[in-house]
C-alpha atoms as a PDB file:
ATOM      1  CA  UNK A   1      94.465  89.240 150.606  1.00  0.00           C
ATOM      2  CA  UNK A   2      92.943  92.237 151.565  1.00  0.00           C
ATOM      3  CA  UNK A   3      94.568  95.852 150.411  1.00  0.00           C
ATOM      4  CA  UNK A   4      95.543  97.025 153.651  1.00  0.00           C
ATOM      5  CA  UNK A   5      97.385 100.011 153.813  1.00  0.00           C
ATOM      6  CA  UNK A   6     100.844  99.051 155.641  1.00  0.00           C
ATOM      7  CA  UNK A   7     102.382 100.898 159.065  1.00  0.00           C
ATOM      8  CA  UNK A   8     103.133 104.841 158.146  1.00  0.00           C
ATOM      9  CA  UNK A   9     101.420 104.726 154.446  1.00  0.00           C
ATOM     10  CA  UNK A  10      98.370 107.281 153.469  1.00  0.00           C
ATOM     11  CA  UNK A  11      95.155 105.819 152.977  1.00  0.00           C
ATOM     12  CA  UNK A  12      94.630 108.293 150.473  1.00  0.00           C
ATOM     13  CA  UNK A  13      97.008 106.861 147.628  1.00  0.00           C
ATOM     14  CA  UNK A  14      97.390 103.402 146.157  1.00  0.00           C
ATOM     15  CA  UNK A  15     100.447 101.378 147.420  1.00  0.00           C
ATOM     16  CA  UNK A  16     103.634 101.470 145.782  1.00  0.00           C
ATOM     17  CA  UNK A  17     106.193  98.939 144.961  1.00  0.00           C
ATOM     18  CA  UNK A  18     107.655  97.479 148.382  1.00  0.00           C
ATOM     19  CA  UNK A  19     104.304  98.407 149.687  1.00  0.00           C
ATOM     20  CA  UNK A  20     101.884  95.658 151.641  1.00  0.00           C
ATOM     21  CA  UNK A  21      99.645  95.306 149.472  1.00  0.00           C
ATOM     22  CA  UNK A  22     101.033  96.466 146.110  1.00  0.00           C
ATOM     23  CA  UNK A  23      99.273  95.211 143.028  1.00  0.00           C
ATOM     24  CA  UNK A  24     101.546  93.137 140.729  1.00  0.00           C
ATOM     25  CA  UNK A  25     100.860  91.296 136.849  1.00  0.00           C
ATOM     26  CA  UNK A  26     102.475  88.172 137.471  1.00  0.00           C
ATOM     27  CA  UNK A  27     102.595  86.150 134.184  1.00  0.00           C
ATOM     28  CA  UNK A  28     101.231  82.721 134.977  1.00  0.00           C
ATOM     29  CA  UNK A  29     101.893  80.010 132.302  1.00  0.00           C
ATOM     30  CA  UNK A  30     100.227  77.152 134.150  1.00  0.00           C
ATOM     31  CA  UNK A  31     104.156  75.784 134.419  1.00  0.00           C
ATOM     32  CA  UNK A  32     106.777  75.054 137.271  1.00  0.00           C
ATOM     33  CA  UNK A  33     108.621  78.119 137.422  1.00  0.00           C
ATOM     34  CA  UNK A  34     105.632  80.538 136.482  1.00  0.00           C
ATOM     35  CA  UNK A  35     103.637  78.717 139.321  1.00  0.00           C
ATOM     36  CA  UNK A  36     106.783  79.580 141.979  1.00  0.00           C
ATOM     37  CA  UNK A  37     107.432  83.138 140.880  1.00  0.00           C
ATOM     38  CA  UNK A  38     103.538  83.282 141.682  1.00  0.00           C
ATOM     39  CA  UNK A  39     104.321  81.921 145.012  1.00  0.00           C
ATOM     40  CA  UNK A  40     107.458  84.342 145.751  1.00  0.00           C
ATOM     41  CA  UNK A  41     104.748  87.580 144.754  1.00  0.00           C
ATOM     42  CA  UNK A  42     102.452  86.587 147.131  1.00  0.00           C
ATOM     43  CA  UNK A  43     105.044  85.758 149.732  1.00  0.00           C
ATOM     44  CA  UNK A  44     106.318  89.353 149.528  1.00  0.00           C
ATOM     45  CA  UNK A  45     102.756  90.436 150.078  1.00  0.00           C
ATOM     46  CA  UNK A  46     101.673  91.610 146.595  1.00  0.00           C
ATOM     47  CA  UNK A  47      97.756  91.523 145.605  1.00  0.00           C
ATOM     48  CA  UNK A  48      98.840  89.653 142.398  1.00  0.00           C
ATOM     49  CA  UNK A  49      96.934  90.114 139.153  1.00  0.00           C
ATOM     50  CA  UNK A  50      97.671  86.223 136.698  1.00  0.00           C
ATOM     51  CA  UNK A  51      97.940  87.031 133.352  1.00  0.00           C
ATOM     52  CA  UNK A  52      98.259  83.769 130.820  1.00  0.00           C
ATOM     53  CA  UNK A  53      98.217  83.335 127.206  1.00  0.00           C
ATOM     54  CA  UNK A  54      96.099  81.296 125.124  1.00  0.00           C
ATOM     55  CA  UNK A  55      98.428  81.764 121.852  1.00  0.00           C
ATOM     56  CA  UNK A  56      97.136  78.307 120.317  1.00  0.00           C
ATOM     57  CA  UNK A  57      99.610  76.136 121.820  1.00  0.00           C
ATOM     58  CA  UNK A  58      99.574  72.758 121.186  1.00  0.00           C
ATOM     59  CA  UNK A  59      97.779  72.045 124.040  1.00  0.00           C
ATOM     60  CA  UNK A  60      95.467  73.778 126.635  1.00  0.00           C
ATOM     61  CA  UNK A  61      96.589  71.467 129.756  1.00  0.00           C
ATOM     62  CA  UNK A  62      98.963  74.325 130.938  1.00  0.00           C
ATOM     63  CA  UNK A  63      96.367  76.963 130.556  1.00  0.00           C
ATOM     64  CA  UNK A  64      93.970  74.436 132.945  1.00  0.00           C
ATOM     65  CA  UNK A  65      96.424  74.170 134.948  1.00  0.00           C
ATOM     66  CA  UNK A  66      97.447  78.367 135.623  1.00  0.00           C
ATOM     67  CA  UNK A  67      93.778  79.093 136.464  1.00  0.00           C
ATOM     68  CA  UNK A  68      94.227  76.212 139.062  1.00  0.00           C
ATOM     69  CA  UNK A  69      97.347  77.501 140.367  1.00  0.00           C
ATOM     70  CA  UNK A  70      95.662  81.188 140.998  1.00  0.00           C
ATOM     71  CA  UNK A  71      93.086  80.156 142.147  1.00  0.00           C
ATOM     72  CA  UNK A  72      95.024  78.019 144.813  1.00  0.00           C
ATOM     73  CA  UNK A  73      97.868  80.439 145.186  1.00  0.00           C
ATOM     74  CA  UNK A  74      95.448  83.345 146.106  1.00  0.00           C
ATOM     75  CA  UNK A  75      95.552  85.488 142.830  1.00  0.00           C
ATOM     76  CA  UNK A  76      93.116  88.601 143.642  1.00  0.00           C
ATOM     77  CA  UNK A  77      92.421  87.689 139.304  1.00  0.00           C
ATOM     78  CA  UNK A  78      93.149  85.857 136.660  1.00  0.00           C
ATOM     79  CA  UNK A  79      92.663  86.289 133.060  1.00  0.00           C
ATOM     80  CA  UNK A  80      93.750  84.403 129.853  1.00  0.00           C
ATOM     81  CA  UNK A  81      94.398  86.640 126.772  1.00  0.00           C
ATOM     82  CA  UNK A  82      93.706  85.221 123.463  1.00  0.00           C
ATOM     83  CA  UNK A  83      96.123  85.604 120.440  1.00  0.00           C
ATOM     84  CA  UNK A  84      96.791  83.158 117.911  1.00  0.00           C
ATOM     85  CA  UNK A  85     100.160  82.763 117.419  1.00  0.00           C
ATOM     86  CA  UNK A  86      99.803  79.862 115.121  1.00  0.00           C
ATOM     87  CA  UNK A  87      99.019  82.245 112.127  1.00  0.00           C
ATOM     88  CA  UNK A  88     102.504  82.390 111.818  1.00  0.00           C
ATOM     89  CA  UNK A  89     104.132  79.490 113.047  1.00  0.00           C
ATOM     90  CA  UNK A  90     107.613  79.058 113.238  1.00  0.00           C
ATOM     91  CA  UNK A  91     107.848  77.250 116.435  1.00  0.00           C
ATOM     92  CA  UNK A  92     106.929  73.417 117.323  1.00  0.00           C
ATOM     93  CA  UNK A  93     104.814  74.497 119.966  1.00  0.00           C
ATOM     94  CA  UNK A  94     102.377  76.888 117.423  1.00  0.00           C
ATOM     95  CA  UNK A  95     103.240  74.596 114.116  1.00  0.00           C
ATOM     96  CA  UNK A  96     101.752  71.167 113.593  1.00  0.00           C
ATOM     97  CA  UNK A  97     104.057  70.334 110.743  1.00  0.00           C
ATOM     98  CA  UNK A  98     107.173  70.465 113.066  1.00  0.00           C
ATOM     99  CA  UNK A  99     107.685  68.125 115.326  1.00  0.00           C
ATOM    100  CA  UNK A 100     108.452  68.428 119.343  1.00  0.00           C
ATOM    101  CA  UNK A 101     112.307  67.206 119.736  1.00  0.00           C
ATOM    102  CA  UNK A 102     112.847  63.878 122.071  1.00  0.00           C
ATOM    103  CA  UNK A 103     116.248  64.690 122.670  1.00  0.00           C
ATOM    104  CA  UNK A 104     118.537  67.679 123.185  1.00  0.00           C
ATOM    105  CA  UNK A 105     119.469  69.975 120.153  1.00  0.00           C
ATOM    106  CA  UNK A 106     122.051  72.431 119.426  1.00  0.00           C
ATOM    107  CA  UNK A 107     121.377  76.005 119.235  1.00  0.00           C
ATOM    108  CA  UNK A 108     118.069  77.449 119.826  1.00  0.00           C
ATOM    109  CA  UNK A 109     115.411  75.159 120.031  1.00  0.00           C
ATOM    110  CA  UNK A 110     112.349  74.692 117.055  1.00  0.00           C
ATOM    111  CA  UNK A 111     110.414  74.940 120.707  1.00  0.00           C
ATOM    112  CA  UNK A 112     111.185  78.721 120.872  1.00  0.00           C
ATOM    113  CA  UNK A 113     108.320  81.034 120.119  1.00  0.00           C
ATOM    114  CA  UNK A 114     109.219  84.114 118.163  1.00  0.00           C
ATOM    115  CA  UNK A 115     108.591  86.924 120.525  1.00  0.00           C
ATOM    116  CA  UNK A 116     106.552  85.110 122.975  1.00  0.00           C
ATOM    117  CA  UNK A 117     108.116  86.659 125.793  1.00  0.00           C
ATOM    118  CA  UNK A 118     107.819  90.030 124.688  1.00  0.00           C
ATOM    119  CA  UNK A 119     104.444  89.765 123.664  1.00  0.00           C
ATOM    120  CA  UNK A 120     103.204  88.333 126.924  1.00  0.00           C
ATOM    121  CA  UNK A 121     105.343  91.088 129.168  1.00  0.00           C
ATOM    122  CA  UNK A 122     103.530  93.752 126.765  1.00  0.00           C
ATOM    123  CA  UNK A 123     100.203  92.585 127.537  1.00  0.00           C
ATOM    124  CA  UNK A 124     101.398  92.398 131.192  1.00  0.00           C
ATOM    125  CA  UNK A 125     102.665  95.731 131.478  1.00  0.00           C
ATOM    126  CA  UNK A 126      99.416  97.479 129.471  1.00  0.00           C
ATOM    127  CA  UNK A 127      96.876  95.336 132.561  1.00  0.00           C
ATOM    128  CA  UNK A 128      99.688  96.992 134.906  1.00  0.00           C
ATOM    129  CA  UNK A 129      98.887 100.528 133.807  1.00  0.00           C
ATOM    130  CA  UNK A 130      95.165  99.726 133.905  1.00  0.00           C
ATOM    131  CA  UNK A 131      95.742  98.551 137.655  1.00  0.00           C
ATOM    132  CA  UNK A 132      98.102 101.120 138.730  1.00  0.00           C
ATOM    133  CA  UNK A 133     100.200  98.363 139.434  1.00  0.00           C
ATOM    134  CA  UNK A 134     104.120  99.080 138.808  1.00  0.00           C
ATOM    135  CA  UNK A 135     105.574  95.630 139.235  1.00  0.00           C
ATOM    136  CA  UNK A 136     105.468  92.661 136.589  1.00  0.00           C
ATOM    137  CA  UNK A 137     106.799  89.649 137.841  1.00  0.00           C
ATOM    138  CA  UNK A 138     107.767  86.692 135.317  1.00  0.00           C
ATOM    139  CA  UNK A 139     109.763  83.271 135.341  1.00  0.00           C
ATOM    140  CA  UNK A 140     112.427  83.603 132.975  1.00  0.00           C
ATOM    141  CA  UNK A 141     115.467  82.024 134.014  1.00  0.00           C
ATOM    142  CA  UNK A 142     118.969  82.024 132.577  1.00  0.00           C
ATOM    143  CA  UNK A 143     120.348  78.847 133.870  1.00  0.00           C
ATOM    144  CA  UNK A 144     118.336  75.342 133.434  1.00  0.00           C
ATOM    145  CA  UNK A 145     116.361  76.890 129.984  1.00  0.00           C
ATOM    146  CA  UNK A 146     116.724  75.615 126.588  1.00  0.00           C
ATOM    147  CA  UNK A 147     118.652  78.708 125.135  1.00  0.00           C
ATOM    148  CA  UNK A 148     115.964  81.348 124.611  1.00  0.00           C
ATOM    149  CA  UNK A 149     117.127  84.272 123.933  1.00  0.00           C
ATOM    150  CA  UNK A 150     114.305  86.051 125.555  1.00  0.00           C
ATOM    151  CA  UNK A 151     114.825  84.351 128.891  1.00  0.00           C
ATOM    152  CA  UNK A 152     118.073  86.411 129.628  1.00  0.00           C
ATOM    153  CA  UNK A 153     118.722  88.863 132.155  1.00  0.00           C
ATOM    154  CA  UNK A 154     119.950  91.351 129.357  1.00  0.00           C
ATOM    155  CA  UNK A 155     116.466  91.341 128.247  1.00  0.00           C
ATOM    156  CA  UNK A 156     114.384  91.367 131.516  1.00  0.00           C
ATOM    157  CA  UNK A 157     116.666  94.681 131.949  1.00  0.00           C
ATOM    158  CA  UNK A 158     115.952  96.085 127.981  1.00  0.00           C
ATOM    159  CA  UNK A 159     111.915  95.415 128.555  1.00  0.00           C
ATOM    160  CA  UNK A 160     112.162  97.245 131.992  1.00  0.00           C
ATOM    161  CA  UNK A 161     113.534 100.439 130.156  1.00  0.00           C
ATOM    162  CA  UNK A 162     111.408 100.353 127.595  1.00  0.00           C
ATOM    163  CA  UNK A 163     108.330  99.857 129.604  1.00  0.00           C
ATOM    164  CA  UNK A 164     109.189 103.603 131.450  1.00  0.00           C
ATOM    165  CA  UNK A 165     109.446 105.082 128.515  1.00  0.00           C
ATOM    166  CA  UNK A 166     106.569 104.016 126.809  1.00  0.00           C
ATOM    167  CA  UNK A 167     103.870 104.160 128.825  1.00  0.00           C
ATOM    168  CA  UNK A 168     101.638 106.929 130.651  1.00  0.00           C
ATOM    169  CA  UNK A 169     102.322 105.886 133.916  1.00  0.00           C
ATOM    170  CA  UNK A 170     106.223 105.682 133.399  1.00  0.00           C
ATOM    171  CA  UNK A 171     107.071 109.439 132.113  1.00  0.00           C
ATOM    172  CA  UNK A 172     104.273 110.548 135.392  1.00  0.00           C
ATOM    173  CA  UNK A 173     106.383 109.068 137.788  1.00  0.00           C
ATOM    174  CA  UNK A 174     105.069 105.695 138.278  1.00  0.00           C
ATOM    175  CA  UNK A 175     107.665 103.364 136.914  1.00  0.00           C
ATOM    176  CA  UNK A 176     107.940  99.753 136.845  1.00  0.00           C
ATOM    177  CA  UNK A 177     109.675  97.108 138.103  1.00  0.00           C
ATOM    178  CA  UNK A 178     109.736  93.869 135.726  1.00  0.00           C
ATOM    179  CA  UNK A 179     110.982  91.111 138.475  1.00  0.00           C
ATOM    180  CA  UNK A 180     112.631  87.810 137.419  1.00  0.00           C
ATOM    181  CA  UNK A 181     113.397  86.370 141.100  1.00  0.00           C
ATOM    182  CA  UNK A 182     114.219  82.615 139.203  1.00  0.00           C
ATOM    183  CA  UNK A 183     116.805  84.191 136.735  1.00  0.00           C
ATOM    184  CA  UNK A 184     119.910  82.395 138.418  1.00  0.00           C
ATOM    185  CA  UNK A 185     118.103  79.712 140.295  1.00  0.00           C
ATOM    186  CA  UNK A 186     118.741  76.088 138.939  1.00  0.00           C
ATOM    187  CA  UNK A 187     115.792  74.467 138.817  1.00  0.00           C
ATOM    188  CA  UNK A 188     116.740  72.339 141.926  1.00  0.00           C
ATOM    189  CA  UNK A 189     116.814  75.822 143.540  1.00  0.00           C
ATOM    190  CA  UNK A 190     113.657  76.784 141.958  1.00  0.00           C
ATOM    191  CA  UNK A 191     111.620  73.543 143.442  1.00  0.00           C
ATOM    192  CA  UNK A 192     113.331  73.864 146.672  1.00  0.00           C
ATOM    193  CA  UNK A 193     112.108  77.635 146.734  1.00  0.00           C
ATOM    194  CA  UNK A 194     108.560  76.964 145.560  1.00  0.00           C
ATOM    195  CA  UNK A 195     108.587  73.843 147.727  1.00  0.00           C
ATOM    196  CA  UNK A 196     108.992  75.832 150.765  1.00  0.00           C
ATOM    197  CA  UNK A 197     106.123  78.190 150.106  1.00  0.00           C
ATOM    198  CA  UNK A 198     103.880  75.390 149.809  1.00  0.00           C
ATOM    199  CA  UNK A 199     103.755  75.270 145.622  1.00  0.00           C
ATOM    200  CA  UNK A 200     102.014  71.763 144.852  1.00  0.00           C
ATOM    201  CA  UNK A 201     104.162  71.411 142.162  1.00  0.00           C
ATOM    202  CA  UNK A 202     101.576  68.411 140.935  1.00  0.00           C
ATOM    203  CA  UNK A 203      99.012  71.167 139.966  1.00  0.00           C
ATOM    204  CA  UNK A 204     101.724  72.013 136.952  1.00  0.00           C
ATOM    205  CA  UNK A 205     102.105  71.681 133.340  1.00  0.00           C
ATOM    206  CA  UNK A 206     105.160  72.086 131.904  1.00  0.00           C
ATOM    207  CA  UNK A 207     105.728  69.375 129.188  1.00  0.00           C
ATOM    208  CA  UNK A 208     105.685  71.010 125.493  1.00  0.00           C
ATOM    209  CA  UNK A 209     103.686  68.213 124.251  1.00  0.00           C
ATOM    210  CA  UNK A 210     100.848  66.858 127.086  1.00  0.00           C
ATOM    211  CA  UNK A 211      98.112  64.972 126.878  1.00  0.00           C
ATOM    212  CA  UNK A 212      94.501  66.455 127.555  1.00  0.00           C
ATOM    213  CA  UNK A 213      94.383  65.479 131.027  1.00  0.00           C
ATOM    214  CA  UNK A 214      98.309  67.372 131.742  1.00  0.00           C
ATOM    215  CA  UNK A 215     100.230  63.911 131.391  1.00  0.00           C
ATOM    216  CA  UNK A 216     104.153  64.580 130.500  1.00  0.00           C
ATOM    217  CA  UNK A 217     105.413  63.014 127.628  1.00  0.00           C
ATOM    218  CA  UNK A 218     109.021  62.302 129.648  1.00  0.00           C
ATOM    219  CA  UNK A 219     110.771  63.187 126.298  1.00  0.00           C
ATOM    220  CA  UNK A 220     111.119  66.459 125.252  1.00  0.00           C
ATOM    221  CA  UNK A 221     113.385  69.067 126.247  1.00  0.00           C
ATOM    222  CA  UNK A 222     110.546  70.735 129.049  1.00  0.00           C
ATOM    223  CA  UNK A 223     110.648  66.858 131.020  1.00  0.00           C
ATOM    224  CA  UNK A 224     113.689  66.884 130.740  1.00  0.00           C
ATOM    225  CA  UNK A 225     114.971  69.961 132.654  1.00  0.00           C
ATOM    226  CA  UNK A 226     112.047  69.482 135.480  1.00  0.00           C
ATOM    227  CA  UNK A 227     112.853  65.802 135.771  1.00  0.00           C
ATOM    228  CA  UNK A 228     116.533  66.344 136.306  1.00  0.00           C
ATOM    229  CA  UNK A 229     115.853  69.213 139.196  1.00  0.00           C
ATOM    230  CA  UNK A 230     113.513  67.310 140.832  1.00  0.00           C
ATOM    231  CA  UNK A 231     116.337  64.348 140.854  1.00  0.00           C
ATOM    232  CA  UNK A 232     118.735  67.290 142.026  1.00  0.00           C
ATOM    233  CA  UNK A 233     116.456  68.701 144.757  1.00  0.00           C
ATOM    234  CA  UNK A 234     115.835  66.127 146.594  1.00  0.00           C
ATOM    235  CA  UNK A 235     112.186  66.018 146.558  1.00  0.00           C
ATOM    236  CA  UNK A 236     109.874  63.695 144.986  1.00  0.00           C
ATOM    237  CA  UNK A 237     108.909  64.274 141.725  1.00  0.00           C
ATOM    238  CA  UNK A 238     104.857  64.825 141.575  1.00  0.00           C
ATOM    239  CA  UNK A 239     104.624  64.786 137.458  1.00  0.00           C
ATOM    240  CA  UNK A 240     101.848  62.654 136.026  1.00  0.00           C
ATOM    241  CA  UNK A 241     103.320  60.794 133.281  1.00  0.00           C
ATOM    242  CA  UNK A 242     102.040  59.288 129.909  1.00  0.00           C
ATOM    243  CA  UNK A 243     103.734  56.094 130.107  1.00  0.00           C
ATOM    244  CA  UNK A 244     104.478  54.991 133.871  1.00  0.00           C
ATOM    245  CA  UNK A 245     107.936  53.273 132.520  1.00  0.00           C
ATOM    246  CA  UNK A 246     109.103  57.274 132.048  1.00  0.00           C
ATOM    247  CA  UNK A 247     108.717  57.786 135.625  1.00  0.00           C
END
C-alpha cells in the first residue's frame, strides 16, 4: 500500500493515527486471531509493520506460518525477533520437561508464558518509536482464551499508559494507541470477521504442540478453542490435522 497522504493532510508530516496511511506494529504470531487483527489493520488502511517472536517455542510452524500471512496480507515488513525464553522455562510451550495438556485444566494454564505478552508489546512499541508509528495492534482476547492474565482488557489499558510515559515519542506528543479489536469477539465472531476480509484461515498455526509441517494435534487446549468456533461459525474448518480421525 502506498503512503499516500489522505484528503486535507500536509505532505510535509508523517500520518497520524486515523490517518490513510498510518504506520502500525501489528504483532503477528503466525496464529488465527493474530492473522485477523492483521487483516482488520490493513482494512482500516494502516501501512502495517509484523512483528513475531522466535522465543524458542516448541515449534517454529507458527513462525512459518506469520511470515506467510504478511506476506499474503500485504505487511509493508516483517521481522522475527529472537529471544530465548526457554532459559527460564516455566511454561509447556518453552519447557520440554512439562508436558502440553490434552484436556481442559483449572486455573491458569502450564501453557501460559510468563510475561510473553508484555515482552512482545515492548518490543512492539520500541519498532513503533523507530517508525514513528503510534498504533500497536495485537490479538488478545478476553472471551474464548485459556485464562491468561495478560490477555485482559485491564492490561491492554495498563500497557497503553505505560507506553506514553515511557517513551520519547509519548511525553513529545506522539502517543500511542495499543488496539485489541478481538478483545470481546468469540472466536466464532473472530472467524466470521477475518473470514469476511478474505483471511485464509488455512495459512494458520495455532496448535501449542504442531508438527513440522503446521499439522494440529486436535488435543490441546489451542484445537480446542479454534475447533469449537469454527463449529460455531458456520464455516468450514480449514485446519490440517495430525491424525485425520481428529477432524
Amino acid at each position: 500500500m502506498k503512503n499516500v497522504p489522505a484528503r486535507g493532510m500536509s505532505a510535509e508530516r508523517p500520518p497520524r493515527s486515523g490517518d490513510l496511511g498510518a504506520k502500525a506494529v501489528v504483532l503477528l504470531s503466525g496464529g488465527l486471531d493474530s492473522a485477523t487483527v492483521l487483516a482488520i489493520a490493513r482494512s482500516q488502511g494502516y501501512e502495517c509493520y509484523c512483528l513475531s517472536l522466535d522465543y524458542h517455542q516448541r515449534h517454529v510452524a507458527e513462525l512459518k506460518a506469520a511470515e506467510k500471512i504478511a506476506k499474503t496480507l500485504g505487511a509493508a515488513a516483517h521481522r522475527t525477533a529472537q529471544l530465548d525464553l526457554s532459559m527460564f522455562g516455566g511454561s509447556a510451550l518453552t519447557d520440554e520437561h512439562i508436558d502440553v495438556p490434552q484436556s481442559p485444566t483449572e486455573g491458569i494454564p502450564v501453557t501460559y508464558v510468563p510475561a510473553r505478552n508484555t515482552i512482545m508489546l515492548s518490543l512492539a512499541l520500541a519498532w513503533a518509536e523507530v517508525l514513528d508509528a503510534r498504533d500497536i495492534f495485537i490479538g488478545v482476547n478476553a472471551l474464548d482464551y485459556s485464562g491468561y492474565p495478560d490477555c485482559r482488557k485491564e492490561y491492554v489499558e495498563a500497557f497503553q499508559r505505560m507506553a506514553n510515559l515511557a517513551t520519547k515519542s509519548a511525553v513529545e506528543g506522539r502517543t500511542i494507541t495499543v488496539h485489541a479489536p478481538l478483545i470481546d469477539m468469540s472466536k466464532a465472531q473472530i472467524i466470521q470477521q477475518g473470514t469476511k476480509l478474505g483471511v485464509d484461515y488455512g495459512m494458520t498455526v495455532s496448535c501449542y504442540q504442531a508438527d513440522a509441517q503446521g499439522r494440529a494435534c486436535g488435543l490441546c487446549d489451542s484445537c480446542r478453542l479454534r475447533r469449537d468456533g469454527f463449529a460455531a461459525s458456520g464455516i468450514a474448518d480449514p485446519t490440517a490435522y495430525q491424525n485425520s480421525a481428529q477432524t
